[in-house]
PDB file of N, CA and C in Angstrom:
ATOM      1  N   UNK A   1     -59.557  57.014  59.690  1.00  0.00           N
ATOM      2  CA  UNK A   1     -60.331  57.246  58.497  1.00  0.00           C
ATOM      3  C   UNK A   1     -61.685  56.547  58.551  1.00  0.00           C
ATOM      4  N   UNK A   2     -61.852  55.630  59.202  1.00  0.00           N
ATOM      5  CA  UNK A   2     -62.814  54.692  59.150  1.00  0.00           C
ATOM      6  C   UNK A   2     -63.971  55.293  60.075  1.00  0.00           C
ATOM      7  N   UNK A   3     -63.975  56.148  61.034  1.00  0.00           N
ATOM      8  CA  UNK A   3     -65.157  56.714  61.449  1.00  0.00           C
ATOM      9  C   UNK A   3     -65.714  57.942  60.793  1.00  0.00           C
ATOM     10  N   UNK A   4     -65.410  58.363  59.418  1.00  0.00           N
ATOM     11  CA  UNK A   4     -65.877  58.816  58.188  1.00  0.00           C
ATOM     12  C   UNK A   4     -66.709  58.023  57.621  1.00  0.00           C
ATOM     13  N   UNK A   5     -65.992  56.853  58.008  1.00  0.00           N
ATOM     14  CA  UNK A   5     -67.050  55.958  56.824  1.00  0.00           C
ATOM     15  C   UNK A   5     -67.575  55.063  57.107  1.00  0.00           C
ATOM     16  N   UNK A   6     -68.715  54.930  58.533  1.00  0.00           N
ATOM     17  CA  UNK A   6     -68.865  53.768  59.486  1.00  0.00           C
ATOM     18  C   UNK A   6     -69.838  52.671  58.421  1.00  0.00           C
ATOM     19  N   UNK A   7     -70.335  52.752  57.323  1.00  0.00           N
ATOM     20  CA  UNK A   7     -70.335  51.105  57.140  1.00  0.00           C
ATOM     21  C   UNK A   7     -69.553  50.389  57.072  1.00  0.00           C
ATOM     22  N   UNK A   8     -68.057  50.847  56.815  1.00  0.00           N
ATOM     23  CA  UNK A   8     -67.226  49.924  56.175  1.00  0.00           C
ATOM     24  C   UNK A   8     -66.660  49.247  57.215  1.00  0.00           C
ATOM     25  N   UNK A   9     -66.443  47.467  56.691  1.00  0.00           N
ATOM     26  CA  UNK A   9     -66.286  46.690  57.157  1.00  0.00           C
ATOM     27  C   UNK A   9     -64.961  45.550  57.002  1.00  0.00           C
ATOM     28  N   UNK A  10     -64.134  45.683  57.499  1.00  0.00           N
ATOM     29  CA  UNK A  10     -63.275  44.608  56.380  1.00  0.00           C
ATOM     30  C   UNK A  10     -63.793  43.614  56.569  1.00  0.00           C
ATOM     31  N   UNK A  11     -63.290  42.504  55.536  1.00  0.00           N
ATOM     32  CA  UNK A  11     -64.147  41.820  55.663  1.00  0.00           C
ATOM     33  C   UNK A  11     -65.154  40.734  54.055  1.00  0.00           C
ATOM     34  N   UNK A  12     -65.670  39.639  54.609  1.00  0.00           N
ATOM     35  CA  UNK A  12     -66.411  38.888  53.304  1.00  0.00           C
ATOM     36  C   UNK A  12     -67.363  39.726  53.238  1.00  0.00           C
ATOM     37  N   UNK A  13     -67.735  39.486  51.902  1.00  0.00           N
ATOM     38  CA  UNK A  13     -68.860  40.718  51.098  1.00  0.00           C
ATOM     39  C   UNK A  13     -69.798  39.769  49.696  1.00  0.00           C
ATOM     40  N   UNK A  14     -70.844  39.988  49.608  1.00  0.00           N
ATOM     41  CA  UNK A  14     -71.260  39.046  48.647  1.00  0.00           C
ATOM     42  C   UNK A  14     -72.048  40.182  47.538  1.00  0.00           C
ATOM     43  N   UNK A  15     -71.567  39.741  46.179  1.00  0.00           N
ATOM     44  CA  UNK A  15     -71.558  40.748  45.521  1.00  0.00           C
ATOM     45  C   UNK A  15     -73.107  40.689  44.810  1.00  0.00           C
ATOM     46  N   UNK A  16     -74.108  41.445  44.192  1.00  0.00           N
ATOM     47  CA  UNK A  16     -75.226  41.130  44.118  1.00  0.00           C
ATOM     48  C   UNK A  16     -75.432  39.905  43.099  1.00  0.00           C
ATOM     49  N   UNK A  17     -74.533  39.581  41.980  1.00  0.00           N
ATOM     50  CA  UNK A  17     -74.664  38.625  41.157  1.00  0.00           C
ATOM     51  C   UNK A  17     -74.011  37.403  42.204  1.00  0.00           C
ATOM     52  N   UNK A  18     -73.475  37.595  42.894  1.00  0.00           N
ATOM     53  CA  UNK A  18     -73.243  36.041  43.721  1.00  0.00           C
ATOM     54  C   UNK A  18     -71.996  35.975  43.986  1.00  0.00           C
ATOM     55  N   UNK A  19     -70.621  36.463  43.336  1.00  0.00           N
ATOM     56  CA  UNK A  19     -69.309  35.957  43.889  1.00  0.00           C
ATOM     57  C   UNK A  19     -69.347  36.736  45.198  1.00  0.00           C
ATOM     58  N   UNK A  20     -68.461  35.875  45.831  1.00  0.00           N
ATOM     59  CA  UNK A  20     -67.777  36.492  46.946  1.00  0.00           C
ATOM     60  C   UNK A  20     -66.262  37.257  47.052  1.00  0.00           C
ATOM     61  N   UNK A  21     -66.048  38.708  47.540  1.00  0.00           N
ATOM     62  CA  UNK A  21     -65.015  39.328  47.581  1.00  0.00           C
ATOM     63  C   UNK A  21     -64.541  39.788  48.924  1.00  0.00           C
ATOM     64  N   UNK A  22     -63.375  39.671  48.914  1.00  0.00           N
ATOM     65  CA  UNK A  22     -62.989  40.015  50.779  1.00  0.00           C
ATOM     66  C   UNK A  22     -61.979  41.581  50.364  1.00  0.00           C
ATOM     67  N   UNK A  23     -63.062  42.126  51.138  1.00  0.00           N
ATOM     68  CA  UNK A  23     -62.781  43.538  51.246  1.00  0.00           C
ATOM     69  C   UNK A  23     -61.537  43.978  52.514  1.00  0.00           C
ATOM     70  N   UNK A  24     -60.155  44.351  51.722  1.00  0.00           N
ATOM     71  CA  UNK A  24     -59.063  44.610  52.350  1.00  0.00           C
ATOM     72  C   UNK A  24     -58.885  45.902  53.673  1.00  0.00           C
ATOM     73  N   UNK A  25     -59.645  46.746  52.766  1.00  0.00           N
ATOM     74  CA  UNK A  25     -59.166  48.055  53.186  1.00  0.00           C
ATOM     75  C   UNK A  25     -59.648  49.488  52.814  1.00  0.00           C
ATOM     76  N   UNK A  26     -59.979  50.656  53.063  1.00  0.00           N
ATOM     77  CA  UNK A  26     -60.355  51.869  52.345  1.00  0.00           C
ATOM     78  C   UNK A  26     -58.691  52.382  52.165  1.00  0.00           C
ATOM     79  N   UNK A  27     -58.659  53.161  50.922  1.00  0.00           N
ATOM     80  CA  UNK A  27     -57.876  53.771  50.587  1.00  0.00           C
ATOM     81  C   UNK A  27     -58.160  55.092  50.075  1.00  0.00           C
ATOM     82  N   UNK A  28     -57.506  55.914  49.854  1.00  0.00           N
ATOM     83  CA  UNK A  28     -57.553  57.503  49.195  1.00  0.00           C
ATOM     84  C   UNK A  28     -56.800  57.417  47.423  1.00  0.00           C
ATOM     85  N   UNK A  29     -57.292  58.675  47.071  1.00  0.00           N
ATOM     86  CA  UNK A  29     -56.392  58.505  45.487  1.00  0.00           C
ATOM     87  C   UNK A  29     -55.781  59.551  45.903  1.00  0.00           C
ATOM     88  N   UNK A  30     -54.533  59.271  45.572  1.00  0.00           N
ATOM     89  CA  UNK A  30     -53.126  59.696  45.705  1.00  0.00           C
ATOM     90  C   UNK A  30     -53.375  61.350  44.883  1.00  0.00           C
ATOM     91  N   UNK A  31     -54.099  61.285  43.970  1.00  0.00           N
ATOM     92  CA  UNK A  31     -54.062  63.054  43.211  1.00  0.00           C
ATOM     93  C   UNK A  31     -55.295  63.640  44.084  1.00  0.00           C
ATOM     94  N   UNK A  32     -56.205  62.824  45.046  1.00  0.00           N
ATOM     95  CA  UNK A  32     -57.238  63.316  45.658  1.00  0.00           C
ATOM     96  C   UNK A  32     -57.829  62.858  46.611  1.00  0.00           C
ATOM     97  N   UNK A  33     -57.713  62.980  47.825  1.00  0.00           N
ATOM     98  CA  UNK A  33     -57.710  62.547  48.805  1.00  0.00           C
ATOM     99  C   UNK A  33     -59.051  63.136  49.566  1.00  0.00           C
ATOM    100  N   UNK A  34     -59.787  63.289  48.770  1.00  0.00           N
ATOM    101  CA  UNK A  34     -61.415  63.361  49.387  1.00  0.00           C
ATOM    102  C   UNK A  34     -61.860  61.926  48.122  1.00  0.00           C
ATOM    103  N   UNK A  35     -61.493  61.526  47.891  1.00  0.00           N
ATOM    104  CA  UNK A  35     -61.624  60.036  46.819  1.00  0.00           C
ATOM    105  C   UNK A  35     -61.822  58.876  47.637  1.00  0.00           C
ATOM    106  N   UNK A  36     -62.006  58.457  48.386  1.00  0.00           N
ATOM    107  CA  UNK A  36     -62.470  57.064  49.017  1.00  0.00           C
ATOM    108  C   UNK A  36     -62.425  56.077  48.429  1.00  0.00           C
ATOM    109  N   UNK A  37     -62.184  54.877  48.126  1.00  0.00           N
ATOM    110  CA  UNK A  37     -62.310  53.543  47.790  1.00  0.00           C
ATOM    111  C   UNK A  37     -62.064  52.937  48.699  1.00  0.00           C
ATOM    112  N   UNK A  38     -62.764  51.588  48.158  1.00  0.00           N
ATOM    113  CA  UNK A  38     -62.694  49.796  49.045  1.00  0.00           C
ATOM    114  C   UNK A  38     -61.830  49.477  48.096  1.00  0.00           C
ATOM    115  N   UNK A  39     -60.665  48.539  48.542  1.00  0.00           N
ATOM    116  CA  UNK A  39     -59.949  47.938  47.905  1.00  0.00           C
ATOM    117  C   UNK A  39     -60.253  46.262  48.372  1.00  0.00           C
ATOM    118  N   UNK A  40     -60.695  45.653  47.497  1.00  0.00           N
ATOM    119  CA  UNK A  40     -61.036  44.150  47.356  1.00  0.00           C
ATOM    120  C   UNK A  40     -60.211  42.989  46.639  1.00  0.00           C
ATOM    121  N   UNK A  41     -60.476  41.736  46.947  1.00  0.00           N
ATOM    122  CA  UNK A  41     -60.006  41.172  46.006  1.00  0.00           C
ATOM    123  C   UNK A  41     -60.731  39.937  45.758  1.00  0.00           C
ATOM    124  N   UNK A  42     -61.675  39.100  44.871  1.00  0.00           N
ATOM    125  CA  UNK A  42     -62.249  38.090  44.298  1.00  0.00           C
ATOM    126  C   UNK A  42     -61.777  36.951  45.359  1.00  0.00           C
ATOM    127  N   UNK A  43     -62.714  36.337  46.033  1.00  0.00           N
ATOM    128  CA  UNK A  43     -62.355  34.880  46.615  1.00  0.00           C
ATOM    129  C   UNK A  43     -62.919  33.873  45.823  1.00  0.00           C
ATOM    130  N   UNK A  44     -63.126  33.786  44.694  1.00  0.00           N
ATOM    131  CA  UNK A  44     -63.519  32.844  43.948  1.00  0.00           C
ATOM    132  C   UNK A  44     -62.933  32.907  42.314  1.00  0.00           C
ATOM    133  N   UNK A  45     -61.671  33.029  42.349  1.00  0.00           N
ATOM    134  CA  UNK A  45     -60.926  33.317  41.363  1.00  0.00           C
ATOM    135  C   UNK A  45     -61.057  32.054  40.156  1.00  0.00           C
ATOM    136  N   UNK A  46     -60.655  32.179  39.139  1.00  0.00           N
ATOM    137  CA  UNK A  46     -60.759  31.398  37.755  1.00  0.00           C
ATOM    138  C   UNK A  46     -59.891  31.804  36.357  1.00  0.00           C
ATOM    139  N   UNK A  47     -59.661  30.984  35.810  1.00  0.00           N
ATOM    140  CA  UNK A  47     -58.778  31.637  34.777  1.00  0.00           C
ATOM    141  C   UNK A  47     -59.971  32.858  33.765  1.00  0.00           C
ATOM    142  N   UNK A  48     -61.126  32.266  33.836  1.00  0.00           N
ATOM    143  CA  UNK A  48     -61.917  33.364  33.341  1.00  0.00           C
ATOM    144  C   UNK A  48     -61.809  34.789  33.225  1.00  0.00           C
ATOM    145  N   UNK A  49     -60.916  35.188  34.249  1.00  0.00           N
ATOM    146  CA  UNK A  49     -60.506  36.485  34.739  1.00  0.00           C
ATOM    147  C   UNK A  49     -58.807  36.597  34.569  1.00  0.00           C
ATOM    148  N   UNK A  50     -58.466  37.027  33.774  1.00  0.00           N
ATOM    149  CA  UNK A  50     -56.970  36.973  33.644  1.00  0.00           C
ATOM    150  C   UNK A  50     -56.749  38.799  34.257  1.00  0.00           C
ATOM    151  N   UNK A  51     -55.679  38.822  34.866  1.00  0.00           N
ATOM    152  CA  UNK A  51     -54.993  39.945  34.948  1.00  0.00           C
ATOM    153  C   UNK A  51     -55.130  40.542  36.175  1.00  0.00           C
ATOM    154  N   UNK A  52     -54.813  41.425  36.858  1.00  0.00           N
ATOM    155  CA  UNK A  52     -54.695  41.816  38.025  1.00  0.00           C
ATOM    156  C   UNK A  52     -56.180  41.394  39.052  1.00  0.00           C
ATOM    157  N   UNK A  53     -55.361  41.406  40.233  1.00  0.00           N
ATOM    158  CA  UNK A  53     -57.058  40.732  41.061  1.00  0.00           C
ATOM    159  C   UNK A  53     -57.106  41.527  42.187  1.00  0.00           C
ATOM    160  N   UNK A  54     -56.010  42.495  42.947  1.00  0.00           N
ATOM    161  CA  UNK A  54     -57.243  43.646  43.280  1.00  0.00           C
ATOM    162  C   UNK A  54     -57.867  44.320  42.662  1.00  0.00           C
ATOM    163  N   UNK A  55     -58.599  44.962  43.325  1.00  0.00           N
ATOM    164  CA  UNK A  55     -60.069  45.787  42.478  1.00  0.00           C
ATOM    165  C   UNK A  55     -59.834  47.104  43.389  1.00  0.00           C
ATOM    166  N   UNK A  56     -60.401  48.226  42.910  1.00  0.00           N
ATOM    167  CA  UNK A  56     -60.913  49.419  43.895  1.00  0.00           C
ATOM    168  C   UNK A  56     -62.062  50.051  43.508  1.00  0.00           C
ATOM    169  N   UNK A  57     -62.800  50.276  44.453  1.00  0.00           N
ATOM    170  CA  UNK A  57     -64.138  50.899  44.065  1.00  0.00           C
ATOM    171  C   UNK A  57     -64.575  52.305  44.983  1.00  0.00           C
ATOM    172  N   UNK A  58     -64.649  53.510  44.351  1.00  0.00           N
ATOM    173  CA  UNK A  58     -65.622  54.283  45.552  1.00  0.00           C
ATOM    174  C   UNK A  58     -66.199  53.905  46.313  1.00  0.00           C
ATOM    175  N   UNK A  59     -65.965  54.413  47.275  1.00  0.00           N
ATOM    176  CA  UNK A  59     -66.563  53.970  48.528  1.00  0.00           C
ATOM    177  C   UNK A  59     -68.620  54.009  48.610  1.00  0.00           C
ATOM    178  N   UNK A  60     -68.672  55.297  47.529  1.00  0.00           N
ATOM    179  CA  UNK A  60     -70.217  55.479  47.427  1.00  0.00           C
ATOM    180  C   UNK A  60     -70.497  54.376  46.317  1.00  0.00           C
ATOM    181  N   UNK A  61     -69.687  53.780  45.616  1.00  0.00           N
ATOM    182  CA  UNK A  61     -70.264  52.813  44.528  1.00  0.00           C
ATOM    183  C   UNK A  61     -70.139  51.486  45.056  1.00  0.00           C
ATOM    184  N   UNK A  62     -69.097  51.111  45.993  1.00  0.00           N
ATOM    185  CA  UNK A  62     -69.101  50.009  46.758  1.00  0.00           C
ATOM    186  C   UNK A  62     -70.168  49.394  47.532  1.00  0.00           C
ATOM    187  N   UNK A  63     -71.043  50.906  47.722  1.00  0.00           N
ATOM    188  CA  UNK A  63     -72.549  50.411  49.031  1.00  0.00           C
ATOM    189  C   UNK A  63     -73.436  50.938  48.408  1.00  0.00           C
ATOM    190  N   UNK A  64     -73.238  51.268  47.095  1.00  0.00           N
ATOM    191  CA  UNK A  64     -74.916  51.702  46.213  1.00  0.00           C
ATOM    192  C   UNK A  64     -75.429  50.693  46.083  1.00  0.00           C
ATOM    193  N   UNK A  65     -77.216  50.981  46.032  1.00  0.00           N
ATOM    194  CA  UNK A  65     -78.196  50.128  45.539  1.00  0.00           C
ATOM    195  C   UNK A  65     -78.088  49.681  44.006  1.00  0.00           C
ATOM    196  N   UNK A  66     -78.342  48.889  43.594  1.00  0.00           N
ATOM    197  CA  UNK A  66     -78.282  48.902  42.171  1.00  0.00           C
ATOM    198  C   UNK A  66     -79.407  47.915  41.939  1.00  0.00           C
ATOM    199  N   UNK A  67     -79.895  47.852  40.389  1.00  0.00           N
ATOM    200  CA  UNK A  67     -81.030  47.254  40.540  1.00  0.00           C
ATOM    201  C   UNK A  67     -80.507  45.822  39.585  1.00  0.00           C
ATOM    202  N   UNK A  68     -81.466  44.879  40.304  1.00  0.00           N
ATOM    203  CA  UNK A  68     -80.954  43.238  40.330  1.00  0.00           C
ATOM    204  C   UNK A  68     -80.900  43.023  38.751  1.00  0.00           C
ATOM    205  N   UNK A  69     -81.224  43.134  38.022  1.00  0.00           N
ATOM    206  CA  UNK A  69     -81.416  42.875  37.205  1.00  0.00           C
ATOM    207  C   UNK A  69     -80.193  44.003  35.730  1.00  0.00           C
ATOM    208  N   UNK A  70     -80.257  44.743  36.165  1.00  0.00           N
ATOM    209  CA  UNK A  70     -79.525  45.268  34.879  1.00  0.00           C
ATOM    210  C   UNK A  70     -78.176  45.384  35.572  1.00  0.00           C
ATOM    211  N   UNK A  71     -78.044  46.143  36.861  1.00  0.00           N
ATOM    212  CA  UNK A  71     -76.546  46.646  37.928  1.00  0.00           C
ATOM    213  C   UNK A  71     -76.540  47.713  38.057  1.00  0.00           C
ATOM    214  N   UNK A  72     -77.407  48.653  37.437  1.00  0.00           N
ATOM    215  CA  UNK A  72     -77.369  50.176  37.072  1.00  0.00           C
ATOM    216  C   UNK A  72     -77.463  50.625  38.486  1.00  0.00           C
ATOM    217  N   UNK A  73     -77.086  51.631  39.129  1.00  0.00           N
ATOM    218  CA  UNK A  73     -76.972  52.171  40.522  1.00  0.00           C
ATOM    219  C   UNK A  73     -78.492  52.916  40.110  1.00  0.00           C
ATOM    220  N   UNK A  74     -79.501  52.747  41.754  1.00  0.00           N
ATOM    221  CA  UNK A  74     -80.503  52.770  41.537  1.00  0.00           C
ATOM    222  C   UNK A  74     -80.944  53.650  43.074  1.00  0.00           C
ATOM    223  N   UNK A  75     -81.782  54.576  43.512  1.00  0.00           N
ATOM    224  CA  UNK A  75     -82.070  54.431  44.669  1.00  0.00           C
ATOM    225  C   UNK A  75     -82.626  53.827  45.456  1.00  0.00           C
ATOM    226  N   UNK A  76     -81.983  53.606  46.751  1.00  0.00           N
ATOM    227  CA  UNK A  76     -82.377  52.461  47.799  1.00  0.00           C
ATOM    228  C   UNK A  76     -83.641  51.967  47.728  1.00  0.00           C
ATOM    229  N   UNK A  77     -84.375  53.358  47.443  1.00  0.00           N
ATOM    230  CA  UNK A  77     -86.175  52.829  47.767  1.00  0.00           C
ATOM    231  C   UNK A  77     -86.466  51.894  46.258  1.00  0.00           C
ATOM    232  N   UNK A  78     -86.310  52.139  45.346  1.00  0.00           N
ATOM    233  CA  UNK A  78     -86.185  51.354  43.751  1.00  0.00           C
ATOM    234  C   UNK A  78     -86.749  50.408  44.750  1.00  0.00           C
ATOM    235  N   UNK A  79     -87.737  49.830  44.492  1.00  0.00           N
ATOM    236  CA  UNK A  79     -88.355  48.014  44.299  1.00  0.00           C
ATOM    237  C   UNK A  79     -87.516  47.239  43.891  1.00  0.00           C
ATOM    238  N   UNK A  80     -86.815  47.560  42.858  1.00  0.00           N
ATOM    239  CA  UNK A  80     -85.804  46.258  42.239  1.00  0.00           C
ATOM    240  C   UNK A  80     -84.640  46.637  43.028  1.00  0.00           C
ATOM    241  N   UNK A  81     -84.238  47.292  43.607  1.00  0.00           N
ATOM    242  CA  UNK A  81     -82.817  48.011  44.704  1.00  0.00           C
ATOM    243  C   UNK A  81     -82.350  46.138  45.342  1.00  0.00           C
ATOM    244  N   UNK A  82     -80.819  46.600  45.501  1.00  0.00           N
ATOM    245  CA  UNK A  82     -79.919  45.343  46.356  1.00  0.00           C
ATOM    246  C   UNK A  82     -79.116  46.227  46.186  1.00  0.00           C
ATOM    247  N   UNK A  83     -78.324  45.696  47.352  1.00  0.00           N
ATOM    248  CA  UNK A  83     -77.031  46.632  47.585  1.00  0.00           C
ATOM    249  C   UNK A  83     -75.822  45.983  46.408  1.00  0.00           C
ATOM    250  N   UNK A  84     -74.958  46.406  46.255  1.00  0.00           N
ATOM    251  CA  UNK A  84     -73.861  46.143  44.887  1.00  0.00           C
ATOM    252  C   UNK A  84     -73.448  44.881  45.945  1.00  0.00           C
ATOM    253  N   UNK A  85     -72.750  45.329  47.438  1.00  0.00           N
ATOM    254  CA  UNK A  85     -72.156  44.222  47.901  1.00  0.00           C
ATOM    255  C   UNK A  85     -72.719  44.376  49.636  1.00  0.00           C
ATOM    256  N   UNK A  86     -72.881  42.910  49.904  1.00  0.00           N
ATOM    257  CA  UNK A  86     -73.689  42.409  51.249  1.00  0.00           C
ATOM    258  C   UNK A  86     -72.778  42.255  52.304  1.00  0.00           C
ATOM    259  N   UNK A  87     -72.325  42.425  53.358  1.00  0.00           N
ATOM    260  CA  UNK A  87     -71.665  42.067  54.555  1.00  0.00           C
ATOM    261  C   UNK A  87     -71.706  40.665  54.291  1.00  0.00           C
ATOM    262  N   UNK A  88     -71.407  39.905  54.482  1.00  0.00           N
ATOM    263  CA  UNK A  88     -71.227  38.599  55.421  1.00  0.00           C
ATOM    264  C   UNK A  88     -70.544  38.336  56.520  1.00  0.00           C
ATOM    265  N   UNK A  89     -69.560  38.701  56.859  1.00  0.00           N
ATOM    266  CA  UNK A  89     -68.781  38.404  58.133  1.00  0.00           C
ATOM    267  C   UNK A  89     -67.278  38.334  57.860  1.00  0.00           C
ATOM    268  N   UNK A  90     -66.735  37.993  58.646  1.00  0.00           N
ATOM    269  CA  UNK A  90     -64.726  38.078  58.663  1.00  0.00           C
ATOM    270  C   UNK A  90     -64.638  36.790  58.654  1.00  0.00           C
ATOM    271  N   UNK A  91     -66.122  35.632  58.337  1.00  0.00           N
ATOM    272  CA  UNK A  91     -65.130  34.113  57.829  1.00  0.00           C
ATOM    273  C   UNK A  91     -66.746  33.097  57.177  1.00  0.00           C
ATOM    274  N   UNK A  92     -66.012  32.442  56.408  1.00  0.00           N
ATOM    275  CA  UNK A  92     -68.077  32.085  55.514  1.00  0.00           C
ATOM    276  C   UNK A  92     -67.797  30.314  56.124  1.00  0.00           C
ATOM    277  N   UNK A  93     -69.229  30.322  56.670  1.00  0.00           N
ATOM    278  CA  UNK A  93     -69.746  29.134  57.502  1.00  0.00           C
ATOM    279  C   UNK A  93     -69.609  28.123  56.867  1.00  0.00           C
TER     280      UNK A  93
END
């Protein structure tokens, strides 16, 4: 599945507001299987966040630009553009 979708990386990911999430895996939705998601989960957990702690995201919303300031998905070229979530690597220095 993964040479469909060559950015994806498993792997640490830094999200544009700053936490860090370690990205598990792509998955399909079970009623639709042209559906893509990253399935993640928060490495900087807190009671702030109560309730389940994987996440899943489209795979196209996982690597959209969005703009720094509001989050709104934005195109790449946008001046204010950052990606939603950054590579970092498979371990943080």
């Amino acid at each position: 599945m993964t040479e469909k979708y060559p950015e994806f990386k498993a792997g640490i990911y830094r999200h544009y507001k700053g936490p860090l999430y370690l990205a598990l895996g792509l998955a399909h939705d079970a009623n639709d299987e042209h559906r893509v998601g990253v399935v993640y989960i928060g490495l900087q957990l807190d009671k702030a966040k109560a309730g389940p702690r994987l996440a899943v995201r489209t795979y196209a919303d996982f690597y959209a630009a969005v703009n720094a300031a509001t989050g709104e998905a934005v195109s790449p070229e946008d001046l204010q553009a950052v990606p939603r979530f950054e590579y970092i690597g498979q371990t943080i220095d």
